[in-house]
Protein backbone atom coordinates (compact mmCIF):
# COMPACT_ATOMS: atom_id res chain seq x y z
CA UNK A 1 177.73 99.63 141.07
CA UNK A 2 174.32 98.09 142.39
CA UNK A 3 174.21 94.44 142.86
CA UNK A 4 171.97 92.38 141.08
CA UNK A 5 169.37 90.97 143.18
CA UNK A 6 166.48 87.98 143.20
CA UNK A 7 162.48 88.79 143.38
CA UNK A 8 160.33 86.36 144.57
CA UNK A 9 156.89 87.46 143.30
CA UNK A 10 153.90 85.50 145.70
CA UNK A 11 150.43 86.04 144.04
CA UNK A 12 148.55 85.25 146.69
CA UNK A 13 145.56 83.26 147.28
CA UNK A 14 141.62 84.29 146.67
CA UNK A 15 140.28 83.55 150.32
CA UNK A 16 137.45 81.58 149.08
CA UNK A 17 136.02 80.00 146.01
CA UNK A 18 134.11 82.90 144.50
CA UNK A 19 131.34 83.52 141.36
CA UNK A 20 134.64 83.72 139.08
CA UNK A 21 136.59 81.04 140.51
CA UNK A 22 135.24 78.35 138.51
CA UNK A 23 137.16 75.55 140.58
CA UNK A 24 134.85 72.62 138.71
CA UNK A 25 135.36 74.27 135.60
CA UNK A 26 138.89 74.29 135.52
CA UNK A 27 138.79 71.12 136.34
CA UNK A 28 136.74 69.83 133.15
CA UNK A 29 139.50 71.35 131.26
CA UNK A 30 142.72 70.14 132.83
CA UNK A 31 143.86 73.89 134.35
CA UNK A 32 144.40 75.19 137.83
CA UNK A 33 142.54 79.13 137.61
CA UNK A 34 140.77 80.86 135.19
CA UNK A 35 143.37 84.01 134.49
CA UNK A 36 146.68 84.33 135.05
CA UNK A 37 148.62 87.57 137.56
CA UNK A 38 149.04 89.81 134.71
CA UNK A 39 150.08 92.70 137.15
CA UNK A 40 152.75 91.28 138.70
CA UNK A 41 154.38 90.16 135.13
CA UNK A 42 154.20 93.77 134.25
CA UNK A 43 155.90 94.50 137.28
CA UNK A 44 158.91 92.15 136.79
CA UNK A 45 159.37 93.63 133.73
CA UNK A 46 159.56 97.02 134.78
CA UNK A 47 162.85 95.61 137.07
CA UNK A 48 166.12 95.86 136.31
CA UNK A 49 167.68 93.53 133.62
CA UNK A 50 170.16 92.09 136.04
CA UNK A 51 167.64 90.96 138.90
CA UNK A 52 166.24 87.64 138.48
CA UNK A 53 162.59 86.95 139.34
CA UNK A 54 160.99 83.88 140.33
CA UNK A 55 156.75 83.76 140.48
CA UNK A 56 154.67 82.05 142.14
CA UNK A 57 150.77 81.92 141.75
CA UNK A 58 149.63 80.50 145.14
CA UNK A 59 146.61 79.39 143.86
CA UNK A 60 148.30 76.99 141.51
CA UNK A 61 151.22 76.22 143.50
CA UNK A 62 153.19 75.89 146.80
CA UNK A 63 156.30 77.74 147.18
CA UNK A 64 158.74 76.33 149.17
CA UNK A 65 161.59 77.05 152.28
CA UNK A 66 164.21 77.10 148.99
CA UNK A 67 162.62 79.87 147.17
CA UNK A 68 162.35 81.92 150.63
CA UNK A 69 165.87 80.99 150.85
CA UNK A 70 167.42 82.26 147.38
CA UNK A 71 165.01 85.30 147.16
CA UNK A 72 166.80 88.93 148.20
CA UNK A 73 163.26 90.54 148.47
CA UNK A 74 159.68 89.50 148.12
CA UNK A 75 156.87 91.43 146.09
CA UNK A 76 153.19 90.62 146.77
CA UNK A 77 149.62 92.47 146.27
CA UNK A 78 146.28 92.38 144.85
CA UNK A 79 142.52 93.12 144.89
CA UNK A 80 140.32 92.59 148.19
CA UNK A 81 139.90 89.09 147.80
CA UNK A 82 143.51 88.71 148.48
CA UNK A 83 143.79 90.69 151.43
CA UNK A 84 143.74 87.84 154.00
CA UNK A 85 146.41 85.69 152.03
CA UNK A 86 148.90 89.12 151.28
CA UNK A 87 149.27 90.32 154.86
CA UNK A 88 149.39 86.60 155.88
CA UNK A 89 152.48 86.18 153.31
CA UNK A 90 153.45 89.68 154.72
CA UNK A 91 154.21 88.49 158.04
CA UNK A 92 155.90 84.86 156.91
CA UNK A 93 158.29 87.32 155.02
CA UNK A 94 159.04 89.24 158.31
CA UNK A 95 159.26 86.14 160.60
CA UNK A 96 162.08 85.11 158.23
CA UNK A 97 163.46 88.41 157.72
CA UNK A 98 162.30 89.00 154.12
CA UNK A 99 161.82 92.54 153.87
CA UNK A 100 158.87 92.42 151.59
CA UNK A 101 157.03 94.95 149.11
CA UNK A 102 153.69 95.55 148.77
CA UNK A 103 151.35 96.84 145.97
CA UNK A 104 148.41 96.65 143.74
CA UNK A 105 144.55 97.74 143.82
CA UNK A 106 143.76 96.78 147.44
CA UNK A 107 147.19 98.12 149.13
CA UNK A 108 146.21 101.22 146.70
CA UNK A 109 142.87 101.84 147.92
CA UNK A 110 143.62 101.11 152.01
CA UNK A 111 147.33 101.32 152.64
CA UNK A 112 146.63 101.47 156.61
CA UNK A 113 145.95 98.01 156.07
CA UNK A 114 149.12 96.68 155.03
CA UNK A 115 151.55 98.59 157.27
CA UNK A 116 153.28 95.99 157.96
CA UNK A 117 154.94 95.66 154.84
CA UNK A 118 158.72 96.70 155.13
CA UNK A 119 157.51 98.63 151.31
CA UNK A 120 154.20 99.93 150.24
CA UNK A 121 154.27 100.91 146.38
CA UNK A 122 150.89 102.77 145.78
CA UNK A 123 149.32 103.14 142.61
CA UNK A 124 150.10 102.65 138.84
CA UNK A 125 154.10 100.82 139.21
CA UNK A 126 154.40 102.52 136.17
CA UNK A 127 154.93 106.07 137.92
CA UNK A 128 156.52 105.53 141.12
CA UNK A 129 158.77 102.13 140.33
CA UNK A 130 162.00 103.70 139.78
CA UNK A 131 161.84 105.44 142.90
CA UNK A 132 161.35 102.32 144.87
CA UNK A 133 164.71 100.71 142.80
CA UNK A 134 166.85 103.49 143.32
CA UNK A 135 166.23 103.43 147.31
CA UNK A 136 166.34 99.99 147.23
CA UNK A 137 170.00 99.65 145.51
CA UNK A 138 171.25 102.93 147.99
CA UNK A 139 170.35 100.57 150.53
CA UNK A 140 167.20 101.42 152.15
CA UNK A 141 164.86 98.65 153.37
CA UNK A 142 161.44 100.43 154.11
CA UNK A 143 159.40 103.03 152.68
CA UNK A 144 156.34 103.97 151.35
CA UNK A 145 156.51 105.17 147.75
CA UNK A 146 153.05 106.90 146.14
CA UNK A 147 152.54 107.23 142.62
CA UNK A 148 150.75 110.14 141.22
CA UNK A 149 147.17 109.82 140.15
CA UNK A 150 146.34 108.97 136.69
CA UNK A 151 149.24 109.93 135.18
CA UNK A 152 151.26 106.73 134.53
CA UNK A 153 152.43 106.65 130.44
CA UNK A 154 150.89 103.20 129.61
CA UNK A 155 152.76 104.08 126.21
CA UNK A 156 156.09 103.09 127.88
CA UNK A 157 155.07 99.93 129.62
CA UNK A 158 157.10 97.28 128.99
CA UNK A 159 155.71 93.75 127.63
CA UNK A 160 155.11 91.32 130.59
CA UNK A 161 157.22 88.86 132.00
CA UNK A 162 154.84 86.23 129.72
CA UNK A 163 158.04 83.84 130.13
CA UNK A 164 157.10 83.89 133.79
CA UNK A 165 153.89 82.07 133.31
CA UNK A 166 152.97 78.21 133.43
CA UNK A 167 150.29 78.33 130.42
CA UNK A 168 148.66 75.06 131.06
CA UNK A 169 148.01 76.26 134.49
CA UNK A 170 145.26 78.98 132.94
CA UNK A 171 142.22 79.10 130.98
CA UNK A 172 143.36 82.34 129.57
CA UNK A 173 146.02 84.71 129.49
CA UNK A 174 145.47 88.36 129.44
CA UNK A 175 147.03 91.40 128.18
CA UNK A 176 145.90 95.00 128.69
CA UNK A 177 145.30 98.08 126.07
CA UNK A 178 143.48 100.98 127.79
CA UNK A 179 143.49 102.15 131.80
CA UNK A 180 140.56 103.62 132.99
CA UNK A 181 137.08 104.47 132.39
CA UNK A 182 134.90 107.55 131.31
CA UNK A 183 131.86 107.30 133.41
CA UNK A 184 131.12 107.71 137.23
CA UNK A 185 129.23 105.02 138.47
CA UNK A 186 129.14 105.61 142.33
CA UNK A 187 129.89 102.30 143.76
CA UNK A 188 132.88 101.50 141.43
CA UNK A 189 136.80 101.61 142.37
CA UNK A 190 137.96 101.79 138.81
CA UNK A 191 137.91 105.89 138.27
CA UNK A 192 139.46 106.27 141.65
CA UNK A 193 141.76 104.08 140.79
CA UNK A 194 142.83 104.84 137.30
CA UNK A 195 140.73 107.50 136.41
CA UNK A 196 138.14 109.01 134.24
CA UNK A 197 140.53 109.24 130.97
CA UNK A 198 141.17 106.50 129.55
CA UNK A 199 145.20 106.01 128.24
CA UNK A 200 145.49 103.65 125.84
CA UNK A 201 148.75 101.50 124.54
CA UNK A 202 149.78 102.06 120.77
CA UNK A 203 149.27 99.81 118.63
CA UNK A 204 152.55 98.89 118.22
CA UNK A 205 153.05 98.17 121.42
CA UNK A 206 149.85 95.65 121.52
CA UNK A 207 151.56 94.26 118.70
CA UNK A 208 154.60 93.40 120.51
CA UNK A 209 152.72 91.58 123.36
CA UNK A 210 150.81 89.37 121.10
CA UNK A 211 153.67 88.54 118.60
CA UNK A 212 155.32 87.78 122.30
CA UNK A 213 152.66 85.65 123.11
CA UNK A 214 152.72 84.05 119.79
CA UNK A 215 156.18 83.03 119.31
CA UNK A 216 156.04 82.20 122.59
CA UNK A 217 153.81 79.08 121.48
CA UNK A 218 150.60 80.68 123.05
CA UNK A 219 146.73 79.81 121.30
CA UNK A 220 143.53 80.27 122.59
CA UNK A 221 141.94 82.29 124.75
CA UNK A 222 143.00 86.04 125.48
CA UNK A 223 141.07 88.40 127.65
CA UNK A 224 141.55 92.28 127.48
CA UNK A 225 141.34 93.16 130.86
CA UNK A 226 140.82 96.49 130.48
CA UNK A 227 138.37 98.45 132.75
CA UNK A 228 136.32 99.34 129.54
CA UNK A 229 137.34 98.63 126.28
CA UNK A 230 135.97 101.10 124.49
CA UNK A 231 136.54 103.99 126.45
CA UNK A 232 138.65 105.55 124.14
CA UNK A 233 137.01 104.84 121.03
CA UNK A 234 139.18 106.95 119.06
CA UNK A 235 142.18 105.28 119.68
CA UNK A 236 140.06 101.65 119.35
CA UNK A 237 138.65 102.50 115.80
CA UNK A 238 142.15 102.79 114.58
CA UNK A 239 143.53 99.86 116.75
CA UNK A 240 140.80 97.42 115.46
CA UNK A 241 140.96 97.08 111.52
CA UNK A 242 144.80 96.24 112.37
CA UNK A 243 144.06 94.30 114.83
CA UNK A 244 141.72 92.04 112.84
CA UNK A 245 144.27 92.13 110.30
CA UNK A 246 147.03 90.58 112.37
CA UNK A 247 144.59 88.25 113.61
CA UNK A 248 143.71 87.05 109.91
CA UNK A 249 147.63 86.87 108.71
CA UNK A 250 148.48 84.73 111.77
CA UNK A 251 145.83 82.40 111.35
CA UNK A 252 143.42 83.55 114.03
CA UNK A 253 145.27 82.02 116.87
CA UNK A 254 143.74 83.70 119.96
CA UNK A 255 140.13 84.35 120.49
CA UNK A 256 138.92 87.04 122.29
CA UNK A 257 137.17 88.50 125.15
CA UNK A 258 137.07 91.92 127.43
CA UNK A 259 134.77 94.74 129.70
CA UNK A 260 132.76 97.10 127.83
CA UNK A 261 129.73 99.49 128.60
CA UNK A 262 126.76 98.33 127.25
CA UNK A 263 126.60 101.18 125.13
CA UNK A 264 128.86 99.28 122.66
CA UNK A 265 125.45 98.24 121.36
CA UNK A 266 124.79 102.06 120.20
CA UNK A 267 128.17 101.67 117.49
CA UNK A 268 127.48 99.35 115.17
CA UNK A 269 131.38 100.20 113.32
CA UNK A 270 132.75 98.91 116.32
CA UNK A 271 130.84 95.59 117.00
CA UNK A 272 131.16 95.05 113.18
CA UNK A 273 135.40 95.50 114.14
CA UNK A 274 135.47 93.75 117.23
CA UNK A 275 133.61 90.58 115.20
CA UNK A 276 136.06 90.66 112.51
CA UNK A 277 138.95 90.68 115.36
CA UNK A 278 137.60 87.46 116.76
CA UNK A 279 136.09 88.70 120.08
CA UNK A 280 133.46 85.98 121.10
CA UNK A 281 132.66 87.26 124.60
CA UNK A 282 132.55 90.41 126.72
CA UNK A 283 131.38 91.30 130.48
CA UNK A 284 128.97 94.34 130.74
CA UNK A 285 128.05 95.74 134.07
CA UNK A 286 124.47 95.91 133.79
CA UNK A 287 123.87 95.77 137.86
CA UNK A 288 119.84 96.74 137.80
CA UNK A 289 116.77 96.72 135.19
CA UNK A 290 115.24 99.59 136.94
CA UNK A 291 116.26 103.25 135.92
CA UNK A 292 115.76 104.87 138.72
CA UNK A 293 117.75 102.76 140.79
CA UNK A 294 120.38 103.35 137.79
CA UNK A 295 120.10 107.24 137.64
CA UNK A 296 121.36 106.77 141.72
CA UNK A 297 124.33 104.77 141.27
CA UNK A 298 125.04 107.03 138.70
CA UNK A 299 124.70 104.52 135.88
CA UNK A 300 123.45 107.06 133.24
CA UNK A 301 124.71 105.26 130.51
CA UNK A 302 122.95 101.96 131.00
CA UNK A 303 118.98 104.10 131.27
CA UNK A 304 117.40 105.93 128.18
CA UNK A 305 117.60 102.82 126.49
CA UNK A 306 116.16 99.07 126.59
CA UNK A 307 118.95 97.19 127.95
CA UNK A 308 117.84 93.67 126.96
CA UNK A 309 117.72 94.95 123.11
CA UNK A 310 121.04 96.41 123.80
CA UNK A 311 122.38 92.85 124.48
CA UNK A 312 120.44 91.47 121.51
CA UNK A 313 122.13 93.67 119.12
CA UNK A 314 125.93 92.14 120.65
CA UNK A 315 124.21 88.78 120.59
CA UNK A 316 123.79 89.88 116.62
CA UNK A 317 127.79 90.83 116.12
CA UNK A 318 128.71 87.06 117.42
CA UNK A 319 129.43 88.75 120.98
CA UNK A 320 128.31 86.75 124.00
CA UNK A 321 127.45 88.98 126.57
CA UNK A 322 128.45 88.03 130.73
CA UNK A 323 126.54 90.41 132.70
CA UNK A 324 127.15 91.72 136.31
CA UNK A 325 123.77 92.38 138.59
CA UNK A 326 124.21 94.06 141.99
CA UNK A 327 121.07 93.59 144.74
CA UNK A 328 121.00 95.87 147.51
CA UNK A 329 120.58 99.67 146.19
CA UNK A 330 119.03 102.27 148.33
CA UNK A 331 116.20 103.14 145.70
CA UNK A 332 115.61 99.35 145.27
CA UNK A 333 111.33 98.56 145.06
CA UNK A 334 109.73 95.31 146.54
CA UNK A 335 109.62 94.12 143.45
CA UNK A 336 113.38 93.85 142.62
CA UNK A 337 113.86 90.66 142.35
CA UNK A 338 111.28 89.43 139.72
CA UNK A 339 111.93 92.35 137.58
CA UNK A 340 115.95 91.01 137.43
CA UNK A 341 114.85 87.69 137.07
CA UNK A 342 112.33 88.68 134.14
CA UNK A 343 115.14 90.82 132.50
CA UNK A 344 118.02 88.26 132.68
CA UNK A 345 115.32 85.98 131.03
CA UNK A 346 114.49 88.29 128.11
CA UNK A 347 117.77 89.15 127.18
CA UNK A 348 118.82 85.68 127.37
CA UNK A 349 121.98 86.21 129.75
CA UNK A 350 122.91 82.68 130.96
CA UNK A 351 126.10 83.79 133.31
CA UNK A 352 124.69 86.76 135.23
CA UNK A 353 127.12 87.48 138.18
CA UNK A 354 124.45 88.63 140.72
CA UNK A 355 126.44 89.98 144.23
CA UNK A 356 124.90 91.76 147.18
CA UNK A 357 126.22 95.63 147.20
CA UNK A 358 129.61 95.88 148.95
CA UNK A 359 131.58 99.01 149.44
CA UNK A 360 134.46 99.06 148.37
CA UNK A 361 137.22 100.82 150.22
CA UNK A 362 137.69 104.35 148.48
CA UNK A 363 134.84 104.93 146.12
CA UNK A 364 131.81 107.59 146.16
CA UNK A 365 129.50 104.96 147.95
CA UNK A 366 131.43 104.67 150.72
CA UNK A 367 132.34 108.22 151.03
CA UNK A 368 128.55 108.98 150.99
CA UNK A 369 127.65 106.05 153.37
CA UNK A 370 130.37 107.19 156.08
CA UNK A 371 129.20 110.67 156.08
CA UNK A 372 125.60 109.17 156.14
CA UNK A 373 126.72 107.10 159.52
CA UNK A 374 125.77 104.09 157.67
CA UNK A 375 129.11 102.46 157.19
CA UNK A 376 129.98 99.39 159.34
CA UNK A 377 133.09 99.62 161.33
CA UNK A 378 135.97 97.31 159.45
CA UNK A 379 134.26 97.79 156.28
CA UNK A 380 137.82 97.71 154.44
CA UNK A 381 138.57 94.27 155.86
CA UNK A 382 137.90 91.56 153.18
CA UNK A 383 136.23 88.95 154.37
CA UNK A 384 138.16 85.93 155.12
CA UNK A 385 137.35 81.93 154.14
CA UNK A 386 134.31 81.08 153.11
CA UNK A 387 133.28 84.76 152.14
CA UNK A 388 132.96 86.81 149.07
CA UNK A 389 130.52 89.41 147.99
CA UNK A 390 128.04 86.83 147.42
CA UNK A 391 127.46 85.72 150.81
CA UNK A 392 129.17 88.82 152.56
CA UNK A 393 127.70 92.08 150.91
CA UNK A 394 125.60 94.87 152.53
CA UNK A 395 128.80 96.34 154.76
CA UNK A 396 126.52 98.71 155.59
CA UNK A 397 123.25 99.69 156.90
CA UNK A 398 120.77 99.45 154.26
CA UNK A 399 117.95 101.53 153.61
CA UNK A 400 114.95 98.55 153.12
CA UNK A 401 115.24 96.08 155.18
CA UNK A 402 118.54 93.33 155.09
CA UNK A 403 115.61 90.68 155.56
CA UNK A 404 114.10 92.00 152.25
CA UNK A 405 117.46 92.48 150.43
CA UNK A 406 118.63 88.93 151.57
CA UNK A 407 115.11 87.05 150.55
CA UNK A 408 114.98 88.77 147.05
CA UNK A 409 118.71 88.26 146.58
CA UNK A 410 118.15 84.33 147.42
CA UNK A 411 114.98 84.34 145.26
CA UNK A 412 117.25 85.74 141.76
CA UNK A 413 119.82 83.31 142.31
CA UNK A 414 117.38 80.13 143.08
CA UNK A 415 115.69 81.13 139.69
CA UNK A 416 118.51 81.71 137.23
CA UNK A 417 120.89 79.00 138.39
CA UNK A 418 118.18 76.07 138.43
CA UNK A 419 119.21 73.91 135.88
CA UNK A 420 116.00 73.99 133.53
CA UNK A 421 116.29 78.19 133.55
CA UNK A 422 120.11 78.06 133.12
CA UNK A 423 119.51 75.34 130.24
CA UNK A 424 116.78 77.70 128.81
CA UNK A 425 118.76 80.93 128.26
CA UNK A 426 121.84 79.07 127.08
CA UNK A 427 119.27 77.58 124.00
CA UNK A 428 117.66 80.78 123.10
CA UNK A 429 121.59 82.76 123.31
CA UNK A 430 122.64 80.28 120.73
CA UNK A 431 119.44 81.32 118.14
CA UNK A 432 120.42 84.93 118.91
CA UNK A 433 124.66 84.78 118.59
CA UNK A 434 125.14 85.18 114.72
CA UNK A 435 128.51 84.10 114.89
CA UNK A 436 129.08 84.80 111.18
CA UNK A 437 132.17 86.99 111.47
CA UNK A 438 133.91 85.13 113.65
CA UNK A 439 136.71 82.11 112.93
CA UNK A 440 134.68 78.60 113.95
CA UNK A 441 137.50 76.87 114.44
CA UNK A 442 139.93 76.77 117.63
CA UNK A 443 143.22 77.41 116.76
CA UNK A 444 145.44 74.54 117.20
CA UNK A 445 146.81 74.14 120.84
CA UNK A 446 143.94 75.69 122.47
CA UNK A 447 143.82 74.16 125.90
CA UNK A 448 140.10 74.42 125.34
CA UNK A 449 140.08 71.91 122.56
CA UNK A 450 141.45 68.67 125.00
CA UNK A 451 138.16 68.20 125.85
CA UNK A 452 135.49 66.85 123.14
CA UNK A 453 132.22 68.58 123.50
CA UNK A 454 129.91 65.10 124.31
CA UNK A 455 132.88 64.06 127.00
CA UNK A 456 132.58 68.00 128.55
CA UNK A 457 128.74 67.84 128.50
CA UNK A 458 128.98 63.90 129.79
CA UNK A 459 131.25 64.79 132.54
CA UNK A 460 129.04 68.19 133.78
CA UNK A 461 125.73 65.87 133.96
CA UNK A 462 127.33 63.22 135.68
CA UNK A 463 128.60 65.81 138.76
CA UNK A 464 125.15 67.40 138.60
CA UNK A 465 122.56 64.62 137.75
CA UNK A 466 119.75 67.18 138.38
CA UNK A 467 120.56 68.51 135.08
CA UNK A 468 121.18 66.54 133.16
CA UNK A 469 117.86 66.02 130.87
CA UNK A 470 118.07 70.06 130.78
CA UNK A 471 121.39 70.50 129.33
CA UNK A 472 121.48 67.45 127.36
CA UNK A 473 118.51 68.71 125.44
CA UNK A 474 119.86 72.07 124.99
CA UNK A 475 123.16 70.86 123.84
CA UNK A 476 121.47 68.61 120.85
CA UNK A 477 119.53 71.60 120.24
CA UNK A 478 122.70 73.61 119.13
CA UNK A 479 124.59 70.77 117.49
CA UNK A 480 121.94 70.15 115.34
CA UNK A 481 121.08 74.21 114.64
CA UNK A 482 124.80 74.76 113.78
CA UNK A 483 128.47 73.50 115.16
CA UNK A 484 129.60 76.67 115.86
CA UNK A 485 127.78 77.90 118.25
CA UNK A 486 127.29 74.01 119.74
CA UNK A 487 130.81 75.12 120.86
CA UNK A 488 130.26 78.32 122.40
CA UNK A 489 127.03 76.02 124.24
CA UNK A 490 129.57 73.80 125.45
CA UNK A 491 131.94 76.15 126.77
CA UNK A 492 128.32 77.59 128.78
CA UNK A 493 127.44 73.89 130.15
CA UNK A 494 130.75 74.14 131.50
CA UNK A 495 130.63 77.02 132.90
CA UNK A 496 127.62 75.64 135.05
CA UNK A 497 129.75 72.78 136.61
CA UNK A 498 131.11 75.53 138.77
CA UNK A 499 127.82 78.25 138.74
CA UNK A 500 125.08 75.63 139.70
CA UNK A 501 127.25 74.19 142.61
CA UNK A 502 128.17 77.94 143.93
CA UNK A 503 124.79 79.51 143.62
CA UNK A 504 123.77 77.07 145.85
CA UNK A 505 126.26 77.44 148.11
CA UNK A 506 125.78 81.07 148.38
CA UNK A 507 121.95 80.42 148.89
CA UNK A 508 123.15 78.18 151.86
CA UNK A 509 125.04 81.22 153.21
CA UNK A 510 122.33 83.34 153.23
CA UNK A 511 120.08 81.31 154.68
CA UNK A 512 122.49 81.20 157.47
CA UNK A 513 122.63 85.37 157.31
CA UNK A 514 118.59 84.96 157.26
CA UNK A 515 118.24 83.00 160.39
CA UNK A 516 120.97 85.28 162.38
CA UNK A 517 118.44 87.78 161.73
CA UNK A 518 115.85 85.47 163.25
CA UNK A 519 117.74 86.00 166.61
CA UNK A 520 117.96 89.70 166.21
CA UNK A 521 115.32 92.45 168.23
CA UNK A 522 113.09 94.22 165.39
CA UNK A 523 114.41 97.69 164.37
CA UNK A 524 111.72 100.00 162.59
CA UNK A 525 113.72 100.99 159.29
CA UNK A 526 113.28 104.37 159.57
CA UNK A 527 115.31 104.32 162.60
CA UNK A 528 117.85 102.62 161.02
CA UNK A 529 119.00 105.44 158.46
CA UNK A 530 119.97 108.65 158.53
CA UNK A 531 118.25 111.54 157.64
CA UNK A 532 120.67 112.39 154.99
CA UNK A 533 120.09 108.47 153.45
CA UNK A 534 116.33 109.82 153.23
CA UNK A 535 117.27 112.56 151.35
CA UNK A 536 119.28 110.50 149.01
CA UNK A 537 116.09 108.88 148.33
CA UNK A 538 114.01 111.97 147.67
């Protein structure tokens, strides 16, 4: 009979503060980190019934020589940002003879990395878990246990360990319907990952979760985190109505968010569904206004259209659109950066998350770049403190020159996080967001509604007295256009107590990249690329 045994689960820090860290933010309203580890809940529950578990999120709290003490085994893992604090756990587990397991996107994607690790579980838990219990309770202590690709049955994953969390340490919780995504875009992780077919839960399952979540005493926030939300849009189309449904019956009691394509805007059914569900934000990977530079990252799905009308028709559903930009593409012109800045302007995008190009370990773009000879050695080491893909991108030898990459990068950012611009966009989103189909009202025991709306904004101007006429103004502008969307205006003044610090920050940083470059003998571009990176650009 196999003995029961105790899990400590370490989620392990984020090496540095990062665009979606939002340290100040938190702060304004009383929590530790944005989102919660919904991967390693999912895990625990996937354990046997008998083993206990014990998390700890490291970014909201210390664990301690008692924990290490009562714990049989220790699970940790995550994305690239995490790298420096998992293999540092890693090796605290073997100094005190832990043997400890290792998994999730980053052990995935470069398992040489973390061969240290007494056990490596690789890819979806969902197909290769069992394998790693049964060797575990025969007795075995090491191994390295692969899942196969994109076949996990999301239909039989269990509902997380919720019961694990702390709520009032998050700004939201998040729960996941769909796995994977249907397009190809060359510098993404997510289809090597999880594939190009997206699997999605049944709605009885999601049902499940969120009654879970409910009874559980949970309101406010929850965030789909799925890759893209409406990658299956058969399955979504049935999942919605019901879904709005519940929401109604129960009294509305989480608002919602996810990822989506942008070409969500083409389907007006399915805005009109997510609206009457309650969604009130989503993130759309936008990465460049120029098609061209979109037909090479194979982006198809984001030309053959006009992007900023595209946001303008979610702005129209109630649908607040977070956008991602990327700055450093081989087919980039001179004029990069004031075409972004003129785009995020026109479609009215106040929280743009604009990064330098980094690539990632195990996706097309850093296939191509190796065989190119453009790769930098160590490219799969994140980097440490004081790094993210902000200050740290281009891993690679770019085809303009860093110089001009760096300058136009720092130009975008000095633009749309000055407080007047940042002000601007958040005033003309709120005479754009029709937020007619959506509840007003925060559900009661929404962390989010501790904080009055004139104490928020009173508390963000007093941090950053530079901008404080700007987002006063826009702030009496919404109240006095219409309370609903003052709110959503608040929540976006918040927001900037973190993005107006950071942006600046990162601008610091790559000054500092800027004048390394200073020191550095002139190389003639065309002798920095190879012949095959040419071709790329023919």
């Amino acid at each position: 009979m196999p003995s029961p045994c105790n899990v400590l689960m370490l989620y392990p820090l984020f090496t540095a503060e990062s665009f979606w860290s939002f340290g100040e933010s938190c702060k304004l309203m009383g929590v530790r980190r944005p989102a919660a580890p919904l991967g390693l809940i999912t895990v625990a529950a996937m354990l046997p019934k008998d083993w206990s578990v014990r998390l700890i999120d490291c970014n909201t709290q210390a664990f301690s020589d008692d924990d290490f003490a009562w714990a049989d085994v220790v699970f940790t893992g995550g994305m690239l940002p995490q790298q420096a604090d998992t293999l540092r756990l890693i090796e605290m587990c073997r100094a005190a003879g832990k043997p400890v397991v290792v998994g999730g996107p980053d052990p995935t994607s470069s398992p040489h990395i973390y061969e240290n690790a007494d056990f490596r579980v690789l890819g979806e838990a969902e197909g290769i878990i069992d394998e790693f219990i049964a060797a575990w309770q025969s007795g075995a202590r090491s191994g390295v246990f692969t899942a196969p690709k994109f076949q996990a049955d999301v239909t039989k994953t269990p509902v997380p360990r919720f019961d694990l969390l702390k709520f009032e340490d998050y700004l939201y919780i998040g729960v996941q319907y769909s796995r994977g995504c249907p397009f190809t875009c060359e510098f993404c992780d997510i289809i090597e990952l999880y594939g190009r077919v997206p699997r999605t839960k049944t709605t009885e399952q999601m049902f499940v979760e969120l009654e879970t979540l409910y009874n559980m005493g949970y309101r406010g926030h929850l965030d789909f985190v799925d890759d893209n939300f409406i990658g299956n849009k058969k399955s979504l189309r049935q999942f919605l109505p019901q879904l709005a449904e519940w929401q109604r019956a129960h009294g509305y009691p989480f608002e919602l968010s996810t990822e989506a394509s942008v070409n969500l805007a083409d389907d007006p059914e399915l805005l009109e569904l997510m609206g009457a569900a309650n969604f009130f934000g989503i993130f759309v990977g936008i990465e460049s206004p120029d098609p061209a530079t979109l037909v090479a990252m194979r982006k198809k799905q984001n030309t053959r259209r006009n992007i900023a009308e595209s946001i303008h028709k979610i702005y129209a559903a109630g649908i607040l659109v977070t956008a991602g930009f990327i700055v450093g593409f081989d087919n980039e012109k001179v004029s990069m950066a004031e075409a972004m800045i003129d785009f995020i302007e026109e479609a009215a995008i106040p929280v743009a998350m604009v990064g330098l190009l980094y690539a990632l370990p195990n996706t097309q773009l850093t296939r191509r770049l190796e065989r190119e000879g453009r790769l930098h050695p160590g490219h799969d080491i994140a980097p440490t403190i004081g790094a993210d893909q902000c200050t740290a991108g281009i891993n690679f030898d770019p085809v303009r020159p860093l110089r001009d990459i760096l300058t136009d990068y720092k130009r975008v950012l000095e633009h749309i996080y000055s407080p007047a611009a940042y002000a601007r966009r958040v005033d003309r989103l709120m005479t754009l967001l029709d937020r007619s189909r959506q509840r007003h009202e925060l559900a009661e025991g929404d962390i989010r509604a501790k904080v009055g709306a004139m104490e928020t904004v009173h508390r963000v101007v007093t941090a950053l007295p530079e901008a404080r006429g700007p987002l006063w103004e826009t702030f009496m502008n919404c109240a006095k256009r219409d309370t609903s969307s003052a709110r959503i205006a608040v929540q976006l003044i918040a927001a900037y107590a973190h993005l107006g610090p950071f942006s600046r920050k990162v601008i610091e940083a790559i000054d500092g990249r800027l004048a390394a470059l200073d020191d550095e003998p002139v190389v003639a571009a065309a002798a920095a690329i190879d012949a095959t990176a040419a071709r790329h650009l023919a």
